[in-house]
PDB file of N, CA and C in Angstrom:
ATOM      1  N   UNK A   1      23.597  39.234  35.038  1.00  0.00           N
ATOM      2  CA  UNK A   1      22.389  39.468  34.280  1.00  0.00           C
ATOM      3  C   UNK A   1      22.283  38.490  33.121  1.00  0.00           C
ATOM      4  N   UNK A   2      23.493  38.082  32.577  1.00  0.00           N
ATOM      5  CA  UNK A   2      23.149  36.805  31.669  1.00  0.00           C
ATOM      6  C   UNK A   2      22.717  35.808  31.743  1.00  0.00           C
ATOM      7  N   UNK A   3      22.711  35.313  33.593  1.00  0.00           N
ATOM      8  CA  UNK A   3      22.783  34.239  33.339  1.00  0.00           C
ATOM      9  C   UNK A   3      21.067  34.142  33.884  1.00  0.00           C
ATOM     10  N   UNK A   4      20.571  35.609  34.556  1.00  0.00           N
ATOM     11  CA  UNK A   4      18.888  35.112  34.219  1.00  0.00           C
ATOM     12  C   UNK A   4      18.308  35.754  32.707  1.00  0.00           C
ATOM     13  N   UNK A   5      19.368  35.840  32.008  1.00  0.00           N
ATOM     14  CA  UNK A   5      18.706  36.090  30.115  1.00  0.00           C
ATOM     15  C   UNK A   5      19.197  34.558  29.849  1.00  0.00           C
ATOM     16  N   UNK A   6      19.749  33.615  30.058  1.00  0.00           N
ATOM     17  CA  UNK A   6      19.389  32.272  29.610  1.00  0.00           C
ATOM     18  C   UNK A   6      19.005  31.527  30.161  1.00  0.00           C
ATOM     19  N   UNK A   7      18.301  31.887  31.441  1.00  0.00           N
ATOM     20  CA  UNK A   7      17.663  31.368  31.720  1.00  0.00           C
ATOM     21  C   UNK A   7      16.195  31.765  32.506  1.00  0.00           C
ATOM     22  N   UNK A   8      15.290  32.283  31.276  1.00  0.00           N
ATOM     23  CA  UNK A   8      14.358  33.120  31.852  1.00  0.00           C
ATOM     24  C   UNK A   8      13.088  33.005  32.881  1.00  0.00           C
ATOM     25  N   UNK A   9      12.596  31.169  32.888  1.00  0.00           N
ATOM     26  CA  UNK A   9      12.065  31.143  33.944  1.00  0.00           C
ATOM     27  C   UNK A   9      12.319  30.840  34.989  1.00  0.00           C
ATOM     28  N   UNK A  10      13.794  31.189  35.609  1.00  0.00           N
ATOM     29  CA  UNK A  10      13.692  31.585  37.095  1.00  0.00           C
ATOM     30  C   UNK A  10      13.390  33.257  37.390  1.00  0.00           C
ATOM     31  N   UNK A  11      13.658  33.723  36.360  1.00  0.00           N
ATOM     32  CA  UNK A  11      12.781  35.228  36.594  1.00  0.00           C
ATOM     33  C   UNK A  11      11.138  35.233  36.943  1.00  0.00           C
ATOM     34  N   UNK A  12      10.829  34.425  35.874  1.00  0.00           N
ATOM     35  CA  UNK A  12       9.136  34.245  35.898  1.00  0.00           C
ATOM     36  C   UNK A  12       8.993  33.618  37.569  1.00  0.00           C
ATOM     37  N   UNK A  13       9.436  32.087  37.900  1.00  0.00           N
ATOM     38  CA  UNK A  13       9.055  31.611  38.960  1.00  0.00           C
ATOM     39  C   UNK A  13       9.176  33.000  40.331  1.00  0.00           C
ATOM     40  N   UNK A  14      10.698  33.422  40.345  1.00  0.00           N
ATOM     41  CA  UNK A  14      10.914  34.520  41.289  1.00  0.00           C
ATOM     42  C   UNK A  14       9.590  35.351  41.306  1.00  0.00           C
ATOM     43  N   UNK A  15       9.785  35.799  40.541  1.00  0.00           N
ATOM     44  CA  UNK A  15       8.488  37.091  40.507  1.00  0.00           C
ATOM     45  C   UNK A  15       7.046  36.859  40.540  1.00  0.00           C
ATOM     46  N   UNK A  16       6.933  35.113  40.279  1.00  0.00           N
ATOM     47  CA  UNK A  16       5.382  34.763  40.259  1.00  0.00           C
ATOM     48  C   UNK A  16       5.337  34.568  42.189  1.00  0.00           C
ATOM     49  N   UNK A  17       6.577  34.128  42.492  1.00  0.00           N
ATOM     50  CA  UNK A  17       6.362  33.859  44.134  1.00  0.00           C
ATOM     51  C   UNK A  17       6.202  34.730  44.784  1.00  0.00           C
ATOM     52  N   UNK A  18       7.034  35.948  44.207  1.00  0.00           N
ATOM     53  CA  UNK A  18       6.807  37.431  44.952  1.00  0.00           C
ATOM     54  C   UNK A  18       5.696  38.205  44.914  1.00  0.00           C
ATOM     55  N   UNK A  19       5.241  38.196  44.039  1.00  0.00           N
ATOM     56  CA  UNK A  19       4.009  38.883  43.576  1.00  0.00           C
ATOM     57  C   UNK A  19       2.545  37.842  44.923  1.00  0.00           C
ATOM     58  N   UNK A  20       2.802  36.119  44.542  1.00  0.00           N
ATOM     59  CA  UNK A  20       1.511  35.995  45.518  1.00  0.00           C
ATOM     60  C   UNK A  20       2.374  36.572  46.821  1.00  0.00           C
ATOM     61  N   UNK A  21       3.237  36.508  47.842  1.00  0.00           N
ATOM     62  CA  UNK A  21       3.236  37.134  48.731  1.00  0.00           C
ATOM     63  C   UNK A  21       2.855  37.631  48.969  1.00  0.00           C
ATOM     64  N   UNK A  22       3.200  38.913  47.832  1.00  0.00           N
ATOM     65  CA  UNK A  22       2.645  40.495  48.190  1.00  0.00           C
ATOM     66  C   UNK A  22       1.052  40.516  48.305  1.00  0.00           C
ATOM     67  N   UNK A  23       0.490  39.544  47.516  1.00  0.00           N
ATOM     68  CA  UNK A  23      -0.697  40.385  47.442  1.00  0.00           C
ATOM     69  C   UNK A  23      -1.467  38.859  48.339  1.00  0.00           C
ATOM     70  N   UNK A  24      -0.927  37.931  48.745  1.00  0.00           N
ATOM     71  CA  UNK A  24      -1.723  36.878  50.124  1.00  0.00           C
ATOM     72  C   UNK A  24      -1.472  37.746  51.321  1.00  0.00           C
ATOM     73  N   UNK A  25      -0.489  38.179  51.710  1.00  0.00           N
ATOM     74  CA  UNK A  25       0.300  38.580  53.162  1.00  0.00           C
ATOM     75  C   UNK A  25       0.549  40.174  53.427  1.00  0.00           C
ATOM     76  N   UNK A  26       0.424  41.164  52.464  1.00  0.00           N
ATOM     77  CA  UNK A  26       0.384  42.801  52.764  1.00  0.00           C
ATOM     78  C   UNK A  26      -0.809  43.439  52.039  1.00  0.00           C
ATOM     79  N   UNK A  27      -1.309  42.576  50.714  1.00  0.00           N
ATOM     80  CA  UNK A  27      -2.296  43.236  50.843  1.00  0.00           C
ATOM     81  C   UNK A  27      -3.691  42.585  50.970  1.00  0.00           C
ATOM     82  N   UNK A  28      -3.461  41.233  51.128  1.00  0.00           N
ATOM     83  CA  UNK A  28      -4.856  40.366  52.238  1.00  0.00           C
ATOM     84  C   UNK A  28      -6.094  40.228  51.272  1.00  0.00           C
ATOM     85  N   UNK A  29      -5.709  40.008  50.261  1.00  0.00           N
ATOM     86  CA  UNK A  29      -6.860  39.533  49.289  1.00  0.00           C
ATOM     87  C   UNK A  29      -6.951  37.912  49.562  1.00  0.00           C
ATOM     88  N   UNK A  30      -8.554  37.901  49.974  1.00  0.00           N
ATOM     89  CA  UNK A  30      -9.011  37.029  50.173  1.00  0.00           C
ATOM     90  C   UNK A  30      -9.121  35.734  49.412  1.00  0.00           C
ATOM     91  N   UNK A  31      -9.587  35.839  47.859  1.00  0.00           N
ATOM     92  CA  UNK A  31      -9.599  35.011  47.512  1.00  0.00           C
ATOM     93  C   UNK A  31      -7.996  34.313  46.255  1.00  0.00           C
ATOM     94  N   UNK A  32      -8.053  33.141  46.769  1.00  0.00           N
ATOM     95  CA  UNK A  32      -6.412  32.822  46.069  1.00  0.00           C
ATOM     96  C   UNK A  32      -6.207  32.523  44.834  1.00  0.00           C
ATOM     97  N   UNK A  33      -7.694  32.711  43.919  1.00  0.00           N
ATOM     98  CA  UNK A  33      -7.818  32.001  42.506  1.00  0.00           C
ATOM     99  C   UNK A  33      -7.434  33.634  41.892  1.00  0.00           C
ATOM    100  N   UNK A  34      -7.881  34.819  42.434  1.00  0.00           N
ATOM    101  CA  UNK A  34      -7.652  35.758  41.899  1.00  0.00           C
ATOM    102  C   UNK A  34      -6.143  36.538  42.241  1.00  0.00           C
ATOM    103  N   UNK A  35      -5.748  36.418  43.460  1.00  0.00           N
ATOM    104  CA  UNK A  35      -4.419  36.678  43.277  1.00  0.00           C
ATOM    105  C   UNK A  35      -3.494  35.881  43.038  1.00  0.00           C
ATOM    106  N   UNK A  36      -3.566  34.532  42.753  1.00  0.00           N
ATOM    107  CA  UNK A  36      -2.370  34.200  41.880  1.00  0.00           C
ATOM    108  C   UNK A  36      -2.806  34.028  40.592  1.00  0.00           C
ATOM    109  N   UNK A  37      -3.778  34.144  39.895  1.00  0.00           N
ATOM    110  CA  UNK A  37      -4.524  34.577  38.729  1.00  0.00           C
ATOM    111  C   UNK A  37      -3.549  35.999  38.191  1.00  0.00           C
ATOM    112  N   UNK A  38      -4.096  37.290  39.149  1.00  0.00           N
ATOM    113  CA  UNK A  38      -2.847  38.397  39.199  1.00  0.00           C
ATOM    114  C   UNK A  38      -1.356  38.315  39.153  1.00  0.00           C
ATOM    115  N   UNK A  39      -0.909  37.658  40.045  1.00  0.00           N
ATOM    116  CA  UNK A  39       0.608  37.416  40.098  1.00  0.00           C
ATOM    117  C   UNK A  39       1.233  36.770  38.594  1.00  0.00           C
ATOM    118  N   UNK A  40       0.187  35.816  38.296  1.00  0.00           N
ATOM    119  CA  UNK A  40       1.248  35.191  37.425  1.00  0.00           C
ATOM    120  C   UNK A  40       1.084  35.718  36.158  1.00  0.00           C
ATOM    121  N   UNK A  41       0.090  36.702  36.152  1.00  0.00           N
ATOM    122  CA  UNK A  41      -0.607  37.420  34.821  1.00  0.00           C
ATOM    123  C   UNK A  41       0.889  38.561  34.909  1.00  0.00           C
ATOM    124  N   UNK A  42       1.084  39.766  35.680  1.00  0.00           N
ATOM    125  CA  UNK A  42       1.807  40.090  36.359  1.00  0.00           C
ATOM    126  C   UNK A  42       3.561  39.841  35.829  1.00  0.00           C
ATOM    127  N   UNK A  43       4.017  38.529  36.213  1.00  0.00           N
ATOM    128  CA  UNK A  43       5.272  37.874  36.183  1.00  0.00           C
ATOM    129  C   UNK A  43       5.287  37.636  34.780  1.00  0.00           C
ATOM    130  N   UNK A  44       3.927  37.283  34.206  1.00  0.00           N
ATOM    131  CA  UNK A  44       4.624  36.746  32.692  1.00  0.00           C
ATOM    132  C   UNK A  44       4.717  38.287  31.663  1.00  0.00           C
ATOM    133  N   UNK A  45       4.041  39.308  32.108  1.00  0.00           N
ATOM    134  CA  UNK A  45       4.378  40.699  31.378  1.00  0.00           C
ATOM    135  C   UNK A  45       5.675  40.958  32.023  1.00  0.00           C
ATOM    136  N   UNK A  46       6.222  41.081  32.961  1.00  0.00           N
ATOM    137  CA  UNK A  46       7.850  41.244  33.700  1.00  0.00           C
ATOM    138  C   UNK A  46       8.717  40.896  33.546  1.00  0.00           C
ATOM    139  N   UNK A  47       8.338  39.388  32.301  1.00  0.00           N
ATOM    140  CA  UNK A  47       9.226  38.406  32.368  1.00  0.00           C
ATOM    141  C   UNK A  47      10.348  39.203  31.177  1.00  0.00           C
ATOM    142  N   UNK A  48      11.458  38.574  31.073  1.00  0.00           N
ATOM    143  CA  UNK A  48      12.315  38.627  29.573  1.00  0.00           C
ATOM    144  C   UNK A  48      11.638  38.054  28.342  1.00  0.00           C
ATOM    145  N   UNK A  49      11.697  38.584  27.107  1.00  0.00           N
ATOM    146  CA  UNK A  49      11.594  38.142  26.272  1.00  0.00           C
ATOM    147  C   UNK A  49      12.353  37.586  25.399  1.00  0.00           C
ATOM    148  N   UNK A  50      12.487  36.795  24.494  1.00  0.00           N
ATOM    149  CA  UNK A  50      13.440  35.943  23.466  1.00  0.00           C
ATOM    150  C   UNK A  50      12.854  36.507  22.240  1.00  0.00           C
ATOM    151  N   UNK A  51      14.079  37.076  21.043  1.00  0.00           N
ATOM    152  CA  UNK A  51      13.708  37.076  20.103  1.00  0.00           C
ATOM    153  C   UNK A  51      14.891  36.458  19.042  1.00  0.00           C
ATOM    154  N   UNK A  52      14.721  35.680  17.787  1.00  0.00           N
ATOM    155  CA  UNK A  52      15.451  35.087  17.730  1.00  0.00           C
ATOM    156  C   UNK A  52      15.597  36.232  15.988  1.00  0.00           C
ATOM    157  N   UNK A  53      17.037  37.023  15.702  1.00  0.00           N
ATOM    158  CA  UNK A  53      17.854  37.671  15.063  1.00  0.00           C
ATOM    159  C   UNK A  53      18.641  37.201  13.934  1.00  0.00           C
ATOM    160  N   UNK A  54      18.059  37.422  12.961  1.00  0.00           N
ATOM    161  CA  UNK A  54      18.928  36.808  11.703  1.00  0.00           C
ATOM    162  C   UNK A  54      19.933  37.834  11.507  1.00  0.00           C
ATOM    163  N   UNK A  55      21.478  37.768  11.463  1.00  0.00           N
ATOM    164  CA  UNK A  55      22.319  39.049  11.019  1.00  0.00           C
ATOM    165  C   UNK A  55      22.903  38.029   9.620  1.00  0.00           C
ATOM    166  N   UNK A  56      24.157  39.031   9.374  1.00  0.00           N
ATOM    167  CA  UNK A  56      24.844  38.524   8.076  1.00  0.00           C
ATOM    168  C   UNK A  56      25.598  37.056   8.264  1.00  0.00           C
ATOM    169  N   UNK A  57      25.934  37.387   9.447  1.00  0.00           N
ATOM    170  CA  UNK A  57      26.824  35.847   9.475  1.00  0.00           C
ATOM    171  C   UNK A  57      26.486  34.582  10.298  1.00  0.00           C
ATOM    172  N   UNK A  58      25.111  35.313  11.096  1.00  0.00           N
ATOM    173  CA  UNK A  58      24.677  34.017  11.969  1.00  0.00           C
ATOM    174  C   UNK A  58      23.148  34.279  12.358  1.00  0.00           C
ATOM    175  N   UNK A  59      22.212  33.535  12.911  1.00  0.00           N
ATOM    176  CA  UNK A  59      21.200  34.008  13.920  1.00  0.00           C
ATOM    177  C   UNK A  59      21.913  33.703  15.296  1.00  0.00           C
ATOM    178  N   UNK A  60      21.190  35.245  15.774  1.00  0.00           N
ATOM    179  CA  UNK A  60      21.319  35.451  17.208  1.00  0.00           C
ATOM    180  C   UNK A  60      20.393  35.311  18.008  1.00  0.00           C
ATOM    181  N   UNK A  61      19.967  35.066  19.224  1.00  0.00           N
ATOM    182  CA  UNK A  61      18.957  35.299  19.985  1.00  0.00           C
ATOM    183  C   UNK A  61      18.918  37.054  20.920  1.00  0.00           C
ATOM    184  N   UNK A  62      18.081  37.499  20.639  1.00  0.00           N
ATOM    185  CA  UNK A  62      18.142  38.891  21.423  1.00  0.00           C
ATOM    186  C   UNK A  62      17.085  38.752  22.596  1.00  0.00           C
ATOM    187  N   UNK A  63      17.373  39.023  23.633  1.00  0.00           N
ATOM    188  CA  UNK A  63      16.590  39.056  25.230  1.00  0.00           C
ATOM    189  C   UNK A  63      16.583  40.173  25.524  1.00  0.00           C
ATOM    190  N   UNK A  64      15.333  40.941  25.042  1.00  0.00           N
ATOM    191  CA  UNK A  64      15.163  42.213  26.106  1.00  0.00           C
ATOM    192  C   UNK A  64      14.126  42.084  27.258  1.00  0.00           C
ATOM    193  N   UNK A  65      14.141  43.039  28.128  1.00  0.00           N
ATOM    194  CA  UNK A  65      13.570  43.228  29.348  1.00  0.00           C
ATOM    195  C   UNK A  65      13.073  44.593  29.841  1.00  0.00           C
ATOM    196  N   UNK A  66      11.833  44.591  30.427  1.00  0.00           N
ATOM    197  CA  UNK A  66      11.631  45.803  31.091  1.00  0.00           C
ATOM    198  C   UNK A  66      12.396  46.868  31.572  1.00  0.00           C
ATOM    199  N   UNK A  67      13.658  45.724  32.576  1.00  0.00           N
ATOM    200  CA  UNK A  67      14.001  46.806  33.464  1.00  0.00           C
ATOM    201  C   UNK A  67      15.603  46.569  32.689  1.00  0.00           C
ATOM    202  N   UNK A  68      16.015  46.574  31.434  1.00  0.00           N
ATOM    203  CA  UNK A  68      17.365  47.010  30.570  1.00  0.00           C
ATOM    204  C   UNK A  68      17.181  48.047  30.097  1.00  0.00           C
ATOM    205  N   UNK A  69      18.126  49.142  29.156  1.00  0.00           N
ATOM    206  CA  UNK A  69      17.909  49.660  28.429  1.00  0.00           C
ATOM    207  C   UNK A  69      18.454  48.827  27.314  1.00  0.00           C
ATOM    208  N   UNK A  70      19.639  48.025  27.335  1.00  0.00           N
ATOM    209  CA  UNK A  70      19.878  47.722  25.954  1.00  0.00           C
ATOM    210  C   UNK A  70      19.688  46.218  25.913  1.00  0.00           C
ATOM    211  N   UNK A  71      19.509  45.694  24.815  1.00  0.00           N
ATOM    212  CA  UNK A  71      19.353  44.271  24.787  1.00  0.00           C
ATOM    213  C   UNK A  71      20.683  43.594  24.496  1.00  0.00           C
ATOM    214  N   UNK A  72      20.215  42.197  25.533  1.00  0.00           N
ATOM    215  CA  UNK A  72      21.413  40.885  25.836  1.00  0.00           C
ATOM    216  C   UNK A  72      21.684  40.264  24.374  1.00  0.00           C
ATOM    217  N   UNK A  73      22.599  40.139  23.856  1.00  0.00           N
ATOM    218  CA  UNK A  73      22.675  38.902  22.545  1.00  0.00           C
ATOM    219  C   UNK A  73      23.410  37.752  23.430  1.00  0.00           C
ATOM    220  N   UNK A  74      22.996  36.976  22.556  1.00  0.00           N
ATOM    221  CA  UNK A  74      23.319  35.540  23.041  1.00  0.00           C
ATOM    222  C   UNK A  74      23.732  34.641  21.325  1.00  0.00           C
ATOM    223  N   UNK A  75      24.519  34.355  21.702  1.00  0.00           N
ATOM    224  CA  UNK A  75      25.298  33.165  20.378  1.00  0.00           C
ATOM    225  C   UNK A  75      24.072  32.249  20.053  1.00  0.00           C
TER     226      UNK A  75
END
């Protein structure tokens, strides 16, 4: 799991590819400006976020995600 919290757009790309699948090939929406319009609208709310953490002795970067309950630190 760390290593797609440093590196978050292969999450985005994954999920932007999955998403047009789903919705070119099971659910047959016709036009392609609107479902990958959807998909990638979609992938970028799904995606991880970066937040960057000032503590006492350093800044951290914190990556949370939808599907964590607790958030990744990163050096």
């Amino acid at each position: 799991m760390e290593y797609l919290a440093k590196k978050p757009f292969v999450v985005v790309f994954v999920l932007t590819l999955s998403f047009i699948f789903l919705l070119d090939f099971v659910i047959n929406i016709e036009n392609s400006i609107i479902s990958k319009g959807i998909s990638a609208s979609l992938a970028v709310i799904l995606s991880p976020r970066k937040k960057k953490i000032k503590t006492q002795t350093e800044e951290k970067i914190q990556i949370t995600w939808v599907f964590l309950k607790t958030p990744i630190y990163l050096n």
